[in-house]
PDB file of N, CA and C in Angstrom:
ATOM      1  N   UNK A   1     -11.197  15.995  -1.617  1.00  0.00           N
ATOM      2  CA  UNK A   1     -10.638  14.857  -0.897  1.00  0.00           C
ATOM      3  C   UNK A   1     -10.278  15.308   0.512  1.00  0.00           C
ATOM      4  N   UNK A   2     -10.761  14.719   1.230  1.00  0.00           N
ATOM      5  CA  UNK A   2     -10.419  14.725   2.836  1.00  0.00           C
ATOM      6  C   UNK A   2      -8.729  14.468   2.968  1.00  0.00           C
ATOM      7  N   UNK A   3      -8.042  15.485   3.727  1.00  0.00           N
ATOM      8  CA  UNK A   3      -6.709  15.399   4.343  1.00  0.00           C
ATOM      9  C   UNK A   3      -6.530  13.930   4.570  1.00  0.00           C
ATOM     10  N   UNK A   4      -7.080  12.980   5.863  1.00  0.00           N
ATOM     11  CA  UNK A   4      -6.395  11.664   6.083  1.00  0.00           C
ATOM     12  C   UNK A   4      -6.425  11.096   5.023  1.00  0.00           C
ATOM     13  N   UNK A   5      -7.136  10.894   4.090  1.00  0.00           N
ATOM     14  CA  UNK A   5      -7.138  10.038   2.755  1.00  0.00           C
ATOM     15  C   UNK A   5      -5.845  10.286   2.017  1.00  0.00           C
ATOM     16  N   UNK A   6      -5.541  11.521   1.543  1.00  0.00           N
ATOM     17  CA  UNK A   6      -4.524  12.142   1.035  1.00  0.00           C
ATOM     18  C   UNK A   6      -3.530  11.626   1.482  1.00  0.00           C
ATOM     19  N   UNK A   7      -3.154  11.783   2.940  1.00  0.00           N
ATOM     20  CA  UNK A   7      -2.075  10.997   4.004  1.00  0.00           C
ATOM     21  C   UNK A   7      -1.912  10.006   3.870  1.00  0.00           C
ATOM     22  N   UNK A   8      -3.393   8.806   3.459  1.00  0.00           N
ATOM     23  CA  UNK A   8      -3.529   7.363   3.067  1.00  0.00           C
ATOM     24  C   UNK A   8      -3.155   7.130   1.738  1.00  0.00           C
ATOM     25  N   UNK A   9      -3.172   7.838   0.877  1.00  0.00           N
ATOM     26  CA  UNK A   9      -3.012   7.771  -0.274  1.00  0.00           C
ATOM     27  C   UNK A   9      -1.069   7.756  -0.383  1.00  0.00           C
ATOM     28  N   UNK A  10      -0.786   9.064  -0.181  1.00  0.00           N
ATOM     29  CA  UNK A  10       0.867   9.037   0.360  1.00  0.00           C
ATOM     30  C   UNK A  10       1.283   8.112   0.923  1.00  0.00           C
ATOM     31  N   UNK A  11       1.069   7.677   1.983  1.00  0.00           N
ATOM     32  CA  UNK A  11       1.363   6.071   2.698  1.00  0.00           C
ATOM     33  C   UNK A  11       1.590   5.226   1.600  1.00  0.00           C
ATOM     34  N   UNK A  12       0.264   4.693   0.908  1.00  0.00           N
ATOM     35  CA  UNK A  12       0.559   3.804   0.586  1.00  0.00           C
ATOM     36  C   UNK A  12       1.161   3.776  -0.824  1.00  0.00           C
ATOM     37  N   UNK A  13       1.441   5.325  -1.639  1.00  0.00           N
ATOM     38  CA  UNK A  13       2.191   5.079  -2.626  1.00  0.00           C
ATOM     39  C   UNK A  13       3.905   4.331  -2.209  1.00  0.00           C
ATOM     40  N   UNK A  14       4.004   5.579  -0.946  1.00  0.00           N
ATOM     41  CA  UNK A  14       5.494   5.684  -0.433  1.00  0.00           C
ATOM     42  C   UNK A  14       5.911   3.979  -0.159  1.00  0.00           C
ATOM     43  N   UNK A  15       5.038   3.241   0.090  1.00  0.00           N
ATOM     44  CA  UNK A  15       5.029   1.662   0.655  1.00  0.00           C
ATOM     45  C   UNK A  15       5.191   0.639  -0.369  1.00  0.00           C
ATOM     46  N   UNK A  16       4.358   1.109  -1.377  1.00  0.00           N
ATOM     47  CA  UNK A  16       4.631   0.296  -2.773  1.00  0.00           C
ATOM     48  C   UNK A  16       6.028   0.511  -3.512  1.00  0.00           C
ATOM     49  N   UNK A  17       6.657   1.573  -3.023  1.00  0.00           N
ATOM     50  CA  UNK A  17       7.648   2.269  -3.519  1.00  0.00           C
ATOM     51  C   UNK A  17       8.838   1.436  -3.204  1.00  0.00           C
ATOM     52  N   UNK A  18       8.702   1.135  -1.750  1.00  0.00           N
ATOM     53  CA  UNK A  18       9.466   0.704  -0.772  1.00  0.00           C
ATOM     54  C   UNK A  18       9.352  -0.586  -1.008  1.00  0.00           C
ATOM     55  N   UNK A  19       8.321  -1.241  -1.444  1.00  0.00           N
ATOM     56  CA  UNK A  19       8.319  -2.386  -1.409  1.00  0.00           C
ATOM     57  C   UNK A  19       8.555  -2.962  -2.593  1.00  0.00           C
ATOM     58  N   UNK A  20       8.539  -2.473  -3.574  1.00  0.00           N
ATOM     59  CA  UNK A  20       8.608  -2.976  -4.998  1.00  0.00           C
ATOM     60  C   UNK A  20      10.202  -2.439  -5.234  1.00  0.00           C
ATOM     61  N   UNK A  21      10.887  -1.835  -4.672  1.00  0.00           N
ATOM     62  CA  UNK A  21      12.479  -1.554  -4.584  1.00  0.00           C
ATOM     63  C   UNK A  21      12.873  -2.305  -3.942  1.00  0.00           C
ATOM     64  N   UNK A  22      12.735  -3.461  -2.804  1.00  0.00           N
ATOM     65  CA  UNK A  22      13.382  -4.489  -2.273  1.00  0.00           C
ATOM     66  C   UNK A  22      13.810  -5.541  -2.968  1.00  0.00           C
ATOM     67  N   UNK A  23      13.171  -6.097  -4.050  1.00  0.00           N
ATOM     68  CA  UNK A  23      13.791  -6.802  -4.852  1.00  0.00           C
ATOM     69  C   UNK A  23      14.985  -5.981  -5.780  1.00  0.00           C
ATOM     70  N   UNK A  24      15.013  -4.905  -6.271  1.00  0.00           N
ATOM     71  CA  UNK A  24      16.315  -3.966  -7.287  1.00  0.00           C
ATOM     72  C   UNK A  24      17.580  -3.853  -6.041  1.00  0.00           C
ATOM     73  N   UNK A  25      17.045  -3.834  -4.474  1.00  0.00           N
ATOM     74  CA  UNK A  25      18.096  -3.464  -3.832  1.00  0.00           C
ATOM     75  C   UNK A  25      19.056  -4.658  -3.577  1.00  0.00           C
ATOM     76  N   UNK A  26      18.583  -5.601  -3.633  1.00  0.00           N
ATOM     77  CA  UNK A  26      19.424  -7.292  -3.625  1.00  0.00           C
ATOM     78  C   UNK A  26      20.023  -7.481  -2.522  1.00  0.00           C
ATOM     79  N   UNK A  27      19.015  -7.726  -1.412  1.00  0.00           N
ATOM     80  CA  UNK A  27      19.324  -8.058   0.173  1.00  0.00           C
ATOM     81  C   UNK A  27      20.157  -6.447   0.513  1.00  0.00           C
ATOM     82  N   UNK A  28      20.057  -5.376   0.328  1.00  0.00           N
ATOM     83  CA  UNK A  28      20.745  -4.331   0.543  1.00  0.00           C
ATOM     84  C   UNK A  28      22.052  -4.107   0.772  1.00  0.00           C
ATOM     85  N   UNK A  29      22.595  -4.012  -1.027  1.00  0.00           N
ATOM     86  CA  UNK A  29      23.880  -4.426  -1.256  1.00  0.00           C
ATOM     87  C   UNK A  29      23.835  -3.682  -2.581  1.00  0.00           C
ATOM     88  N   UNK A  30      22.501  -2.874  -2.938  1.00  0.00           N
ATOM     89  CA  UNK A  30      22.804  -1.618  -3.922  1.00  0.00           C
ATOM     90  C   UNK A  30      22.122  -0.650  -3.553  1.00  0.00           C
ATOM     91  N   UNK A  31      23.254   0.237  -3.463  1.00  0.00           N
ATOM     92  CA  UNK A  31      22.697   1.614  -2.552  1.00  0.00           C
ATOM     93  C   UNK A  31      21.403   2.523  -3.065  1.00  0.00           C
ATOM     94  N   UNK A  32      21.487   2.623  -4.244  1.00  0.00           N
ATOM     95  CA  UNK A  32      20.004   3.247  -4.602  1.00  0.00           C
ATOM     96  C   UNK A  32      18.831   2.397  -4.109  1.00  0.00           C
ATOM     97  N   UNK A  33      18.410   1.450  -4.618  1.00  0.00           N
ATOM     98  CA  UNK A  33      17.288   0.833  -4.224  1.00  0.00           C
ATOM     99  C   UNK A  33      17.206   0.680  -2.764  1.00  0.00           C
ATOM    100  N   UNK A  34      18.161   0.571  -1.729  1.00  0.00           N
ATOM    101  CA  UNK A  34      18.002   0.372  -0.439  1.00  0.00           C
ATOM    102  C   UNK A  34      17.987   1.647   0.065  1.00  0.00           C
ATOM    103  N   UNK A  35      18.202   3.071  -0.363  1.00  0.00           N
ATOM    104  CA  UNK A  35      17.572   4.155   0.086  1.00  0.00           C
ATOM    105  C   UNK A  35      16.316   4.618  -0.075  1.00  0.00           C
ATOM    106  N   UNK A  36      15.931   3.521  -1.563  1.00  0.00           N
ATOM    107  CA  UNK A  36      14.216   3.850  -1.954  1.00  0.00           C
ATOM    108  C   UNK A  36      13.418   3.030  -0.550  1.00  0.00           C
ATOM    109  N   UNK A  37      14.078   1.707  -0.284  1.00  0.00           N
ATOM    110  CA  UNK A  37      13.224   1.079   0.437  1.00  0.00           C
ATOM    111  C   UNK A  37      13.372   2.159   2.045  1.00  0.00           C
ATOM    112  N   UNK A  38      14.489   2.539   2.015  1.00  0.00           N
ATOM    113  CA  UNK A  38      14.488   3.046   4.058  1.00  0.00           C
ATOM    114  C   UNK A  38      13.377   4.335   3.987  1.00  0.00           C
ATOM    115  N   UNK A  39      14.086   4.973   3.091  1.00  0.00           N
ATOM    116  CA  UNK A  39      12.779   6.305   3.194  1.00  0.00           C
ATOM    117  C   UNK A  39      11.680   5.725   2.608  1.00  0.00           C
ATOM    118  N   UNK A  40      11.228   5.274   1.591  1.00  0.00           N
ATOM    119  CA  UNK A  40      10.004   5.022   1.483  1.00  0.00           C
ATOM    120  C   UNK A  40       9.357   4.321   2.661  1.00  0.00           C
ATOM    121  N   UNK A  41       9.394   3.565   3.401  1.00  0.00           N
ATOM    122  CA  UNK A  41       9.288   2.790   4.780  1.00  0.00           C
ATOM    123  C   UNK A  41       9.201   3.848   5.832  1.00  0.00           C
ATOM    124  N   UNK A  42      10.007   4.792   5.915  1.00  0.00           N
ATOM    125  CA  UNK A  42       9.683   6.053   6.370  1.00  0.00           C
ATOM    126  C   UNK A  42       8.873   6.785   6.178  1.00  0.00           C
ATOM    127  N   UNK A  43       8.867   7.530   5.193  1.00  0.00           N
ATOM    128  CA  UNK A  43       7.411   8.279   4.592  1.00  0.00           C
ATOM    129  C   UNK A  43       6.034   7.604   4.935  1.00  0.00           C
ATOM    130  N   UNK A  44       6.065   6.110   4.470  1.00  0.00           N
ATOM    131  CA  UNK A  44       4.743   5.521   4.517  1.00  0.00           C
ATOM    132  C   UNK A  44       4.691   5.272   5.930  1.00  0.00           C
ATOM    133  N   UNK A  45       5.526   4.821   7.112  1.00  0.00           N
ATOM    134  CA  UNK A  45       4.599   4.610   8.388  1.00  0.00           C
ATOM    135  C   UNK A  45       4.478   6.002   9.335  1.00  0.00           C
ATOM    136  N   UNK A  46       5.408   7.202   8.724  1.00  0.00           N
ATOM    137  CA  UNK A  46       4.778   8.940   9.248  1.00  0.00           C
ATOM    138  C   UNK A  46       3.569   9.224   8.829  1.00  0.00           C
ATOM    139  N   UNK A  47       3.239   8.977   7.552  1.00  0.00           N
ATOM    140  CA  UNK A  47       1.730   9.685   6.997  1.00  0.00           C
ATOM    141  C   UNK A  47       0.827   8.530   7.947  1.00  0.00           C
ATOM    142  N   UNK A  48       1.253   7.137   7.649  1.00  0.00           N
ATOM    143  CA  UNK A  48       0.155   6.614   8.759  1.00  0.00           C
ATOM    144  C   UNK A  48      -0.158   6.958  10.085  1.00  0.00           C
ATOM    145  N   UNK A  49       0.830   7.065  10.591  1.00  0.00           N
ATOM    146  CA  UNK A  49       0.640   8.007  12.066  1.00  0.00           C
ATOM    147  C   UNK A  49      -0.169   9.138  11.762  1.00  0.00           C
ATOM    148  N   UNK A  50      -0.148   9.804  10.903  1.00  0.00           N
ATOM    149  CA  UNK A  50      -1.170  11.120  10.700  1.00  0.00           C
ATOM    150  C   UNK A  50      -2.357  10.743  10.414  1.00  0.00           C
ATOM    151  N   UNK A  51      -2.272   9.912   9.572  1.00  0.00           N
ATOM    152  CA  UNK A  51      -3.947   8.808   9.508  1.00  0.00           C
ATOM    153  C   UNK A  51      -4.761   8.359  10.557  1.00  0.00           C
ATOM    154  N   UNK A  52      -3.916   7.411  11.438  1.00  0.00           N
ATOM    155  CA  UNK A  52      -4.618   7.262  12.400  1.00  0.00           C
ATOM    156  C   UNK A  52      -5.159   8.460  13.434  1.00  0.00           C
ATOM    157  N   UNK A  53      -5.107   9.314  13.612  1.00  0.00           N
ATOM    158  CA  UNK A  53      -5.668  10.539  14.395  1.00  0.00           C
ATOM    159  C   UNK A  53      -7.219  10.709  13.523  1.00  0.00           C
ATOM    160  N   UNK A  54      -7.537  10.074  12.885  1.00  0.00           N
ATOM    161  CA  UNK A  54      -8.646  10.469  12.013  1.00  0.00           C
ATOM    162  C   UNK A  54      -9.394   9.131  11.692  1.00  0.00           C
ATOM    163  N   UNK A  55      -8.908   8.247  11.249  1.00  0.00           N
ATOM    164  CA  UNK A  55      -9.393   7.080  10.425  1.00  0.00           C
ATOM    165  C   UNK A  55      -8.524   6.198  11.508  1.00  0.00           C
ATOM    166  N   UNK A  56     -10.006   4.980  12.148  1.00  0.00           N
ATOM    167  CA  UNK A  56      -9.212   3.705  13.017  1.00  0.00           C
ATOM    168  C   UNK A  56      -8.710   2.738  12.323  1.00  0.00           C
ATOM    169  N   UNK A  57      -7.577   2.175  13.629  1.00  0.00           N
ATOM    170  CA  UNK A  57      -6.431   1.913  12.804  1.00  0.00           C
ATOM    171  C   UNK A  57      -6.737   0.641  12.112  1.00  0.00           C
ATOM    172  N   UNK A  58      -7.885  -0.479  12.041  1.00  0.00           N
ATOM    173  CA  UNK A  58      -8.318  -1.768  11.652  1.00  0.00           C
ATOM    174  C   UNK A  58      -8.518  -1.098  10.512  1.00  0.00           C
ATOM    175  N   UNK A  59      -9.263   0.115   9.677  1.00  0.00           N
ATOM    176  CA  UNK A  59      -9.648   0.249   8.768  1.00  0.00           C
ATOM    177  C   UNK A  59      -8.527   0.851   8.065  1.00  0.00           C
ATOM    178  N   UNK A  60      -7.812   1.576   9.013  1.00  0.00           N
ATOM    179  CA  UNK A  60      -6.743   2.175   7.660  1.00  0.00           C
ATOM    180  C   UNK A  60      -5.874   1.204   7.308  1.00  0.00           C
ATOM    181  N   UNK A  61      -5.431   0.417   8.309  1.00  0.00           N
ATOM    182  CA  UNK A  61      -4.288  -0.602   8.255  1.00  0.00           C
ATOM    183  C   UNK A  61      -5.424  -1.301   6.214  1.00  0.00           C
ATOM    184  N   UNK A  62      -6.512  -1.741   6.862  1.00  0.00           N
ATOM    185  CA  UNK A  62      -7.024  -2.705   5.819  1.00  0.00           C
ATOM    186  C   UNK A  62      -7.191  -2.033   4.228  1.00  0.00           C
ATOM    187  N   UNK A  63      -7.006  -0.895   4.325  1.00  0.00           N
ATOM    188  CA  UNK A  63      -6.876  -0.185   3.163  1.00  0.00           C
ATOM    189  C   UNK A  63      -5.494   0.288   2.559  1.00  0.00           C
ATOM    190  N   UNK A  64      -4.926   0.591   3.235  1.00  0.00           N
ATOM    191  CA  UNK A  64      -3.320   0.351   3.345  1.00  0.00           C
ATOM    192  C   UNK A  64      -2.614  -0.663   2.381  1.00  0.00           C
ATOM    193  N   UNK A  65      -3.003  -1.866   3.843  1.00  0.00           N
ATOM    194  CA  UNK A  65      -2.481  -3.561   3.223  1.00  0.00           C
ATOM    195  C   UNK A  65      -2.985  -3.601   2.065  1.00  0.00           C
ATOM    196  N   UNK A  66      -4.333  -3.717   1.757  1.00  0.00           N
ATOM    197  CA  UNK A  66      -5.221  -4.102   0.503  1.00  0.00           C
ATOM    198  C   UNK A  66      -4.802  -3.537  -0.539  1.00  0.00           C
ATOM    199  N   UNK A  67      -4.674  -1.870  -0.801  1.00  0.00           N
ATOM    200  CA  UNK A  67      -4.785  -1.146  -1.852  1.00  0.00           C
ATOM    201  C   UNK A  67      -2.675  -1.749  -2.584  1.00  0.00           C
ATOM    202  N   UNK A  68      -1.989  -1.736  -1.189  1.00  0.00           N
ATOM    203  CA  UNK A  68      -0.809  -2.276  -1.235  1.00  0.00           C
ATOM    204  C   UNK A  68       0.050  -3.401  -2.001  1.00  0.00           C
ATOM    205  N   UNK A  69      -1.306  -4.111  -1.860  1.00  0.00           N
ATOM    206  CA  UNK A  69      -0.574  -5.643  -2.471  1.00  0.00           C
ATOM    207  C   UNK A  69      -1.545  -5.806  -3.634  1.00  0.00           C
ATOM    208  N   UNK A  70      -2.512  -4.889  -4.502  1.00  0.00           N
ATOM    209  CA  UNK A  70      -2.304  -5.002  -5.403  1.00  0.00           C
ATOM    210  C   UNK A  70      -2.229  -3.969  -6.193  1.00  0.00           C
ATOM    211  N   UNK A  71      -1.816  -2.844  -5.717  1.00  0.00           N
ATOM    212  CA  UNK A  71      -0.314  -2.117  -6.840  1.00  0.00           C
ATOM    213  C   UNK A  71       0.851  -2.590  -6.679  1.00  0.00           C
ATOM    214  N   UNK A  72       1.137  -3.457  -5.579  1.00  0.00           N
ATOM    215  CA  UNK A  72       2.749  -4.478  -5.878  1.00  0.00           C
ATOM    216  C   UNK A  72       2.525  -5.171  -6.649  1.00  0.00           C
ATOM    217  N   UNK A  73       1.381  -5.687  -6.546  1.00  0.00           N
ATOM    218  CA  UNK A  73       1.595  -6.555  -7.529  1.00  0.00           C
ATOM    219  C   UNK A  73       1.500  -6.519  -9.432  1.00  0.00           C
ATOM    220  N   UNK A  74       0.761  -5.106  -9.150  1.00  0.00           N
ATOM    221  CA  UNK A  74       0.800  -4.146 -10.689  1.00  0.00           C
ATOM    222  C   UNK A  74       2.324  -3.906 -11.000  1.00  0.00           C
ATOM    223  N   UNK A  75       3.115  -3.240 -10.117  1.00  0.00           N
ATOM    224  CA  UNK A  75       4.582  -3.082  -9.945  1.00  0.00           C
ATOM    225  C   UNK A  75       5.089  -4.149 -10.446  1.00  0.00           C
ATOM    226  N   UNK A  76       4.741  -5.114  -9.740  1.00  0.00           N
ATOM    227  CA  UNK A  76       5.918  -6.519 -10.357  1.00  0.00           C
ATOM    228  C   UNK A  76       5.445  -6.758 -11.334  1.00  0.00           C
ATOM    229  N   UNK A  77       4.335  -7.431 -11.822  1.00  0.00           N
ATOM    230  CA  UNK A  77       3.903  -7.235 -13.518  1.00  0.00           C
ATOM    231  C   UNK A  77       4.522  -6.546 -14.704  1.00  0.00           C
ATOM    232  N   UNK A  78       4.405  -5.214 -14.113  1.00  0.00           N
ATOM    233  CA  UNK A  78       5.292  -4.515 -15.363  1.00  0.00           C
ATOM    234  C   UNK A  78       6.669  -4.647 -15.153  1.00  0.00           C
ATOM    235  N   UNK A  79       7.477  -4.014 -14.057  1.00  0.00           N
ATOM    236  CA  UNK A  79       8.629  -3.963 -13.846  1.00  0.00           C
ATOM    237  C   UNK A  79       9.701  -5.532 -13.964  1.00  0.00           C
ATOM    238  N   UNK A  80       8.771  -6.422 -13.182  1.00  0.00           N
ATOM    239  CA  UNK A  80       9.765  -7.515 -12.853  1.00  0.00           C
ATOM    240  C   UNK A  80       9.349  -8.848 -14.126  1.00  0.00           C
ATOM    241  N   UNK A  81       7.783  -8.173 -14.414  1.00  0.00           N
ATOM    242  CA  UNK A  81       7.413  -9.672 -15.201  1.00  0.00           C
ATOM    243  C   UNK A  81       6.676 -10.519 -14.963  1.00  0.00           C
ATOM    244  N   UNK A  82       6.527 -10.525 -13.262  1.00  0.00           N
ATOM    245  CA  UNK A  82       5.794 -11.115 -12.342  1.00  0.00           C
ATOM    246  C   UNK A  82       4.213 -11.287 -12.702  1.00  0.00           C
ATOM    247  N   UNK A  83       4.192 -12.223 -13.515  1.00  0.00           N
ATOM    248  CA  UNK A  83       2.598 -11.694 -13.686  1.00  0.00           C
ATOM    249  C   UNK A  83       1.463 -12.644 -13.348  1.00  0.00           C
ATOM    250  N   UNK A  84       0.612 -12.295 -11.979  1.00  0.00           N
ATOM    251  CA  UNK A  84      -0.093 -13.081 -11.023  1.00  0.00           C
ATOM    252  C   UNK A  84      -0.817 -14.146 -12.196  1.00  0.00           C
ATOM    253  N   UNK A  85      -1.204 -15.491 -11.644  1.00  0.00           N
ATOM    254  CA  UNK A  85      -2.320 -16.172 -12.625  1.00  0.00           C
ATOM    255  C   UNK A  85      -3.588 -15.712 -12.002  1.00  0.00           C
ATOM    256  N   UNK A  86      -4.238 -16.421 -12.899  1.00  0.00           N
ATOM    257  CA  UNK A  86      -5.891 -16.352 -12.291  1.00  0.00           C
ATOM    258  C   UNK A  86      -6.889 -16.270 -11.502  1.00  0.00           C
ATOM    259  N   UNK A  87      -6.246 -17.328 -10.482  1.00  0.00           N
ATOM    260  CA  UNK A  87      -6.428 -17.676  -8.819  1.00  0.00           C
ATOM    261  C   UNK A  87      -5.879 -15.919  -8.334  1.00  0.00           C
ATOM    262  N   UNK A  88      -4.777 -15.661  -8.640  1.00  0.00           N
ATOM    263  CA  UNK A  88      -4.405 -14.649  -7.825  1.00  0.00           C
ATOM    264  C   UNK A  88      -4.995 -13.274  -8.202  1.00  0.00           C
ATOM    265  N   UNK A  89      -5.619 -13.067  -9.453  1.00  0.00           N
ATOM    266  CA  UNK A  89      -6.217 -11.613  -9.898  1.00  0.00           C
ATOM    267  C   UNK A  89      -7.706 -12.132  -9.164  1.00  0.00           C
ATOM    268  N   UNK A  90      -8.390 -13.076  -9.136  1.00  0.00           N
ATOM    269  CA  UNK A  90      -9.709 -13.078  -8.502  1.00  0.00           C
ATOM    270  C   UNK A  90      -9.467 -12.987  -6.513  1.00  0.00           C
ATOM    271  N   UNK A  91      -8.314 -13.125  -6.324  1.00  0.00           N
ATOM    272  CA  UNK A  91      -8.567 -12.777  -5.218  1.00  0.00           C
ATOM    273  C   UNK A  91      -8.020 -11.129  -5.083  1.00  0.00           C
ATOM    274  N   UNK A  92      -7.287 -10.609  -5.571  1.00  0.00           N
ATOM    275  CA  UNK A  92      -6.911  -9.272  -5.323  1.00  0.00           C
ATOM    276  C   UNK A  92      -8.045  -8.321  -5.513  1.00  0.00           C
ATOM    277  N   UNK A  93      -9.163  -8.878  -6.839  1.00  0.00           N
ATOM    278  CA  UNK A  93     -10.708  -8.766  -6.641  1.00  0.00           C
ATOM    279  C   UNK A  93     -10.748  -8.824  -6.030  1.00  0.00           C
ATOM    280  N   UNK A  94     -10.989  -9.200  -5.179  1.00  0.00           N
ATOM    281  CA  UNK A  94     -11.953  -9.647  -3.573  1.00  0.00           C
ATOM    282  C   UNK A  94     -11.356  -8.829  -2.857  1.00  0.00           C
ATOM    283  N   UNK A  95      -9.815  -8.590  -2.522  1.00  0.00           N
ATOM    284  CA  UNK A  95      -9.221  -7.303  -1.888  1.00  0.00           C
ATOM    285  C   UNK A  95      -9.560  -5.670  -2.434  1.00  0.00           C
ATOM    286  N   UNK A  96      -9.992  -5.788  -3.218  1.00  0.00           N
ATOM    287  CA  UNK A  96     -10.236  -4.310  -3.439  1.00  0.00           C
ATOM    288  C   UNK A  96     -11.836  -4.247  -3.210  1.00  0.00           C
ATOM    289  N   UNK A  97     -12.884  -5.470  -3.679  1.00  0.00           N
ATOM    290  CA  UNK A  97     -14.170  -5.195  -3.190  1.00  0.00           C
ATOM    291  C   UNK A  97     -14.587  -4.990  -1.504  1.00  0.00           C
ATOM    292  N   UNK A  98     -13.353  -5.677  -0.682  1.00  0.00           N
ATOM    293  CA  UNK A  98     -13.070  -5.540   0.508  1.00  0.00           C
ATOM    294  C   UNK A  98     -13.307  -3.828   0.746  1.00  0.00           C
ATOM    295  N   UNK A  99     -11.992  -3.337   0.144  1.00  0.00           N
ATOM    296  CA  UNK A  99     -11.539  -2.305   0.677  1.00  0.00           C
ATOM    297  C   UNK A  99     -12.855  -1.156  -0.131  1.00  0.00           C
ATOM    298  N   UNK A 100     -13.375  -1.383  -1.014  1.00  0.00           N
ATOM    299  CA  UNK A 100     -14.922  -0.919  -1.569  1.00  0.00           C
ATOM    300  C   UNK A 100     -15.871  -0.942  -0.320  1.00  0.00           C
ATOM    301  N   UNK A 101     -16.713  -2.086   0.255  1.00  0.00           N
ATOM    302  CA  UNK A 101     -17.167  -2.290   1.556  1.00  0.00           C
ATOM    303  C   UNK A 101     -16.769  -1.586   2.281  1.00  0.00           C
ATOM    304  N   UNK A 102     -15.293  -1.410   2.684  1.00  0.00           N
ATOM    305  CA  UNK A 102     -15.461  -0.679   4.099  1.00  0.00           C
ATOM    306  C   UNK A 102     -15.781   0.760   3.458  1.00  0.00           C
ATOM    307  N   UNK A 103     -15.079   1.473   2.697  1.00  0.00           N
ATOM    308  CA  UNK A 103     -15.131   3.001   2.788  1.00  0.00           C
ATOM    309  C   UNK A 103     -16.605   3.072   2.063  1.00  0.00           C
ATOM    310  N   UNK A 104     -17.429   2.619   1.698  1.00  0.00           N
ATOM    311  CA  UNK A 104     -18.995   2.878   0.935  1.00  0.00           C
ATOM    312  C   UNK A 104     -19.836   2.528   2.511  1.00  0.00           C
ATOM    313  N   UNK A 105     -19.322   1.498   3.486  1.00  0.00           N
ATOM    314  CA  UNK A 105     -20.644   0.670   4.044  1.00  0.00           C
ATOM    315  C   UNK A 105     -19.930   1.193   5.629  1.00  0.00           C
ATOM    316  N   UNK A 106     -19.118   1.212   6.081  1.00  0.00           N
ATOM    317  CA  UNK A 106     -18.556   1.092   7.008  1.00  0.00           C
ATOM    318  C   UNK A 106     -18.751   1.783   7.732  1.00  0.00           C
ATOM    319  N   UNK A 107     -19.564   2.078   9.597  1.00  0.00           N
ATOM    320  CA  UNK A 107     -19.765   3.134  10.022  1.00  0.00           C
ATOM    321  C   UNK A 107     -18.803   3.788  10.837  1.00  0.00           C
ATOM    322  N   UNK A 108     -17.674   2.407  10.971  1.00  0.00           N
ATOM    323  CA  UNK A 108     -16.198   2.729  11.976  1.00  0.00           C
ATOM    324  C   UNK A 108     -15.935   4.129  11.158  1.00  0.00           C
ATOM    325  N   UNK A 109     -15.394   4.441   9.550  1.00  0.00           N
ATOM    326  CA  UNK A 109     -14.504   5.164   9.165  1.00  0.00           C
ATOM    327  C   UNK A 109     -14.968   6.375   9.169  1.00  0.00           C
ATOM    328  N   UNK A 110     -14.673   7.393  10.201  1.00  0.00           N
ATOM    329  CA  UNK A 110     -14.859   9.004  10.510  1.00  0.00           C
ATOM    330  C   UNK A 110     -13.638   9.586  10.362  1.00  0.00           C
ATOM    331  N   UNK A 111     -13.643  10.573   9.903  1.00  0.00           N
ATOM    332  CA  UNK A 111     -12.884  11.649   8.882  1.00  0.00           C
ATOM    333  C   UNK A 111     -13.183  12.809   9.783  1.00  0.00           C
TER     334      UNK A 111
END
């Protein structure tokens, strides 16, 4: 595995982290979960800065966002219950065949 990926990969765990702890932190008014969200929010936009030196930023951002919102939404499923309907798993399809396209087809993404 190539270093920026790794960095991308870290990002966007640290982001799901962060983001799927904003609901446990309750408008930030319980201190654990609102330290998951500040550092995780931290972690994930440092490794992106290290990303972008390698991988442009339209493509990382889109792999990022994409890979992002649907492990949140895996997150809320299990954790919260949240569990997308139909309409919403065929499009998160479409977000990950997205994010398939660019890194298989894409000649922007240099490493």
């Amino acid at each position: 595995m190539k270093l920026p990926y790794l960095y991308l990969g870290i990002a966007i765990v640290a982001e799901v982290a962060a983001t799927s702890a904003l609901k446990a932190s309750a408008q930030f008014t319980k201190l654990w979960p609102s330290i998951v969200v500040i550092v995780g929010y931290g972690i994930a936009f440092y490794m992106l800065t290290l990303v972008l030196e390698h991988i442009p930023v339209g493509v990382s951002y889109a792999i990022w966002s994409g890979l992002g919102i649907v492990l949140v939404a895996i997150v809320g499923a299990l954790v919260y219950r949240q569990v997308p309907d139909p309409a919403a798993m065929i499009g998160m399809g479409l977000i990950i065949a997205g994010v398939v396209v660019i890194n298989v087809f894409s000649k922007t993404v240099s490493t």
